[in-house]
C-alpha atoms as a PDB file:
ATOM      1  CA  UNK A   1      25.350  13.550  -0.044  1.00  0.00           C
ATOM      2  CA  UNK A   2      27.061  11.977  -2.446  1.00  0.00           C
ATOM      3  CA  UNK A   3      27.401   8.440  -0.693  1.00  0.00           C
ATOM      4  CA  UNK A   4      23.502   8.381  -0.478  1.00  0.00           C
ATOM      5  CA  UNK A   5      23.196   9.410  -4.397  1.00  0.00           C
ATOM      6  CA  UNK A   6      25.442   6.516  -5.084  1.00  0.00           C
ATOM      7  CA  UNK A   7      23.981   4.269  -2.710  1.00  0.00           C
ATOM      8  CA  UNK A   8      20.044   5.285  -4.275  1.00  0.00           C
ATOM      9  CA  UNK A   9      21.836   4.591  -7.892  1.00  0.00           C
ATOM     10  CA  UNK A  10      22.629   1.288  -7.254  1.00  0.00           C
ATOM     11  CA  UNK A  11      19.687   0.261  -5.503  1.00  0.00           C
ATOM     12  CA  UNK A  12      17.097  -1.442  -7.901  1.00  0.00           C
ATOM     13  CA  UNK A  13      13.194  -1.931  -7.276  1.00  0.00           C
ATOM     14  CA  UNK A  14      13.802  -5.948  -7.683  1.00  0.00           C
ATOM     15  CA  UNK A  15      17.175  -6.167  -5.707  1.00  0.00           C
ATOM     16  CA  UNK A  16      14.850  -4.128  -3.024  1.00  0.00           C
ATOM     17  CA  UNK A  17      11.691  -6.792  -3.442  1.00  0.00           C
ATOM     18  CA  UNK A  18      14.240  -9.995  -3.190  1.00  0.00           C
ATOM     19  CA  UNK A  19      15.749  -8.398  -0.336  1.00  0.00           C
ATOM     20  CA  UNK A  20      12.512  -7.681   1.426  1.00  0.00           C
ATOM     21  CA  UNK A  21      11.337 -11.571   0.275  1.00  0.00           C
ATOM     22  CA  UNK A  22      14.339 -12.739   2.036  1.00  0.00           C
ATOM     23  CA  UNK A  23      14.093 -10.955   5.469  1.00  0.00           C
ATOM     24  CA  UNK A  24       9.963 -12.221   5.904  1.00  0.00           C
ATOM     25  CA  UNK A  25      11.390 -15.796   4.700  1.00  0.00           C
ATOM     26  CA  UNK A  26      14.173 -15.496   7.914  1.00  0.00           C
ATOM     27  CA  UNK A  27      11.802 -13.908  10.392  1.00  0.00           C
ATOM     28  CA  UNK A  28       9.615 -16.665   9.337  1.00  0.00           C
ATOM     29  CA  UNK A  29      11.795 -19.655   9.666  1.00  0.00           C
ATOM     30  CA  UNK A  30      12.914 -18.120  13.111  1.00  0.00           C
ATOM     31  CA  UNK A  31       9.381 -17.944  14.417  1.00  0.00           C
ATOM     32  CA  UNK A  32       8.645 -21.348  13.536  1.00  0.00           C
ATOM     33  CA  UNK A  33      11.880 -22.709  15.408  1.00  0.00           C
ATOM     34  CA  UNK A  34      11.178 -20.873  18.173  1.00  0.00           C
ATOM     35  CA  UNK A  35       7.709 -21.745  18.532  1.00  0.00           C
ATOM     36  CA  UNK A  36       6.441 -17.917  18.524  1.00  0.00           C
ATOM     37  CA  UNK A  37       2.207 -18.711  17.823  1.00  0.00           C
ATOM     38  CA  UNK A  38      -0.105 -15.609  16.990  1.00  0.00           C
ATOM     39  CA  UNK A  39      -2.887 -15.592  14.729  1.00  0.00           C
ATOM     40  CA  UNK A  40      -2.194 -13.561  11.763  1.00  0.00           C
ATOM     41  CA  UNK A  41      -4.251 -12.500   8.459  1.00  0.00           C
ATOM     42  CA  UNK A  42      -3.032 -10.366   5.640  1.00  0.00           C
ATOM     43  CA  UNK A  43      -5.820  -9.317   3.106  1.00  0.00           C
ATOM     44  CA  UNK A  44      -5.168  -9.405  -0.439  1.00  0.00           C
ATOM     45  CA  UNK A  45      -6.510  -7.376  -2.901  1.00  0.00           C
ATOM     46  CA  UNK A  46      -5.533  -6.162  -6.239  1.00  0.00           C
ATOM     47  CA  UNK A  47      -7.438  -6.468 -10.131  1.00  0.00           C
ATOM     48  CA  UNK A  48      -6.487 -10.053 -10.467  1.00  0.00           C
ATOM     49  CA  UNK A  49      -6.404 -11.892  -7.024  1.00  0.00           C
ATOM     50  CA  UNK A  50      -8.868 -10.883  -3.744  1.00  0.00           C
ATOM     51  CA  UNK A  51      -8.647 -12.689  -0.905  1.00  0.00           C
ATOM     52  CA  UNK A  52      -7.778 -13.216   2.956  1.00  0.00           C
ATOM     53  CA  UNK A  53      -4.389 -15.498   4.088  1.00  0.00           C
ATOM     54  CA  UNK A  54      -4.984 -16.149   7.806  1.00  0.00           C
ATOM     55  CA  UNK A  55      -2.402 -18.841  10.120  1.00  0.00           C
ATOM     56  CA  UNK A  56      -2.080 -19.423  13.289  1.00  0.00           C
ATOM     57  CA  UNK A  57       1.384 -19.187  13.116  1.00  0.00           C
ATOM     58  CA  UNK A  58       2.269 -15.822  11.808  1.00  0.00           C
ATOM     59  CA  UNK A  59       5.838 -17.475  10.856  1.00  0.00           C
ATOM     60  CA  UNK A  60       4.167 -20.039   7.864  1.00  0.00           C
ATOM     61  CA  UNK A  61       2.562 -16.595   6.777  1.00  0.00           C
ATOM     62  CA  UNK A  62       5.542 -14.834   6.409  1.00  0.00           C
ATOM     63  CA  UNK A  63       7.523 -17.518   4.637  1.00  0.00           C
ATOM     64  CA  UNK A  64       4.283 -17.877   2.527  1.00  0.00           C
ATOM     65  CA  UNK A  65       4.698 -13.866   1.969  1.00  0.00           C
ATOM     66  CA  UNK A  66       8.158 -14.115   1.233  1.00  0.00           C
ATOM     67  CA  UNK A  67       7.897 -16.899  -1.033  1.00  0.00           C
ATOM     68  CA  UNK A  68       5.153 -14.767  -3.449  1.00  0.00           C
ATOM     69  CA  UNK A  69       7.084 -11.814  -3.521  1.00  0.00           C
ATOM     70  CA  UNK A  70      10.027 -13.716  -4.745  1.00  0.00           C
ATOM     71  CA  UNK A  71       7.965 -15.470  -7.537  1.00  0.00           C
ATOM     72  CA  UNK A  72       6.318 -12.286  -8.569  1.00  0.00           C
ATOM     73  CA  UNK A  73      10.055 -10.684  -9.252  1.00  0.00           C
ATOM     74  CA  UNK A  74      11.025 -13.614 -10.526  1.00  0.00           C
ATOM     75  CA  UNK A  75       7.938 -13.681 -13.480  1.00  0.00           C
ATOM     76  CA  UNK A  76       7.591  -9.880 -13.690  1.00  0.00           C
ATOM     77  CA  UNK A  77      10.031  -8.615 -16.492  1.00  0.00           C
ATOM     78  CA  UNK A  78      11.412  -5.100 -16.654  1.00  0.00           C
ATOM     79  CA  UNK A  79       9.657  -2.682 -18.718  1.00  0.00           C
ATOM     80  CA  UNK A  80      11.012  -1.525 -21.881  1.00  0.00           C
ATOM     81  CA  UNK A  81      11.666   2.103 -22.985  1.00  0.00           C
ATOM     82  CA  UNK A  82      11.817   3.629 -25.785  1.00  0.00           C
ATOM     83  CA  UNK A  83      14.094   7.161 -26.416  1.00  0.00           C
ATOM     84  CA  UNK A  84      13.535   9.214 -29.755  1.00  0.00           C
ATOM     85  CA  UNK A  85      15.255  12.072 -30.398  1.00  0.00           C
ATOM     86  CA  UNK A  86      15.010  14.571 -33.680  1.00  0.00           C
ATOM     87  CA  UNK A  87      17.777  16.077 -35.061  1.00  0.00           C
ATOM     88  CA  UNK A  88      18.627  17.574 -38.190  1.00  0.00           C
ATOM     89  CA  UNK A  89      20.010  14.418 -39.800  1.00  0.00           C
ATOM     90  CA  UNK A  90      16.626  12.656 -39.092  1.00  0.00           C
ATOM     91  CA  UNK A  91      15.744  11.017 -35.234  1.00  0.00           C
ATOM     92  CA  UNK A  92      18.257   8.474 -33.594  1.00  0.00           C
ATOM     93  CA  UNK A  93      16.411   5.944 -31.448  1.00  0.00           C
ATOM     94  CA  UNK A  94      17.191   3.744 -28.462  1.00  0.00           C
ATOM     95  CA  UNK A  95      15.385   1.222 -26.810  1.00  0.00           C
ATOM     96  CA  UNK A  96      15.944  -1.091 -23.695  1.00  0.00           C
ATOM     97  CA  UNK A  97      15.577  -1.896 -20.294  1.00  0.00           C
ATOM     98  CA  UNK A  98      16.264   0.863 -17.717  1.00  0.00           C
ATOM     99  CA  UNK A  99      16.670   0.028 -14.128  1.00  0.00           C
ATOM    100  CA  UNK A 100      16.931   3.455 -12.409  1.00  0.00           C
ATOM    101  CA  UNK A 101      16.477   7.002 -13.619  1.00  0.00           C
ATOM    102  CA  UNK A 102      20.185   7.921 -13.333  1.00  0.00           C
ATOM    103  CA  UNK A 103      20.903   5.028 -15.657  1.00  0.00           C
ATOM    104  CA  UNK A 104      18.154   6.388 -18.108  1.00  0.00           C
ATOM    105  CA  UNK A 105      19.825  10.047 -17.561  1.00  0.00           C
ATOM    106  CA  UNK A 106      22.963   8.475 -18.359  1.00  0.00           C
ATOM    107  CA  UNK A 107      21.958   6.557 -22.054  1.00  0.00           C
ATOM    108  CA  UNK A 108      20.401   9.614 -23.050  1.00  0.00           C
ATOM    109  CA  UNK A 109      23.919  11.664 -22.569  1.00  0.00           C
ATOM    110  CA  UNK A 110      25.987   9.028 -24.533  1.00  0.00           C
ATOM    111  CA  UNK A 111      22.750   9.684 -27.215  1.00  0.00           C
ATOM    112  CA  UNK A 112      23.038  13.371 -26.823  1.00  0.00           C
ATOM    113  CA  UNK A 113      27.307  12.841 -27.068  1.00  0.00           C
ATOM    114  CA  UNK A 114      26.475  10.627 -30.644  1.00  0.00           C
ATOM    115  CA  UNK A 115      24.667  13.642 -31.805  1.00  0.00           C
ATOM    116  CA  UNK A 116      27.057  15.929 -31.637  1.00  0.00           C
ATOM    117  CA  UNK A 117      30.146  14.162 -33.023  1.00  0.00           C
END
């Protein structure tokens, strides 16, 4: 169990994406060299962009896949948080970027471990 917790802590939702961007982009390129044809669609839809990508080489539609999820990790930025804590002496504050909830768990010890010192 505590190979999979480690594993799960390392794994981050963007490393995940890339990795996921990568394997349509190789499946892709494969199909295409080896001539696999099948028509393919993949409907879009979220509050920005609607819409219907259809090939007749599923391949070009995966690399095409691949390719957006890579620029969409590439623009999106991490969100930032924002810890406050009250204590007697007044609040002590700490803001960044988190990347998994263990890591959050852990800044919020070392702020707990401040505290008490």
């Amino acid at each position: 169990m505590e190979l999979i917790d480690k594993i799960l802590s390392k794994i981050h939702i963007r490393s995940f994406s890339i990795l996921i961007a990568a394997l349509f982009a190789i499946a892709g390129i494969y199909m295409i060299y080896h001539g696999i044809r099948d028509e393919g669609a993949i409907n879009i839809s979220s509050a920005i962009i609607t819409g219907k990508i259809k090939s007749g080489l599923v391949g070009v539609t995966l690399v095409f896949l691949g390719a957006m999820i890579s620029l969409a990790c590439i623009i999106v930025k991490p969100a930032r948080q924002k810890v406050k804590i009250k204590t007697n002496n007044g609040y002590l504050e700490w803001e960044g970027t988190v990347n998994s909830i263990r890591s959050l768990i852990r800044q919020m010890e070392s702020m707990v471990d401040q505290l008490n010192k």
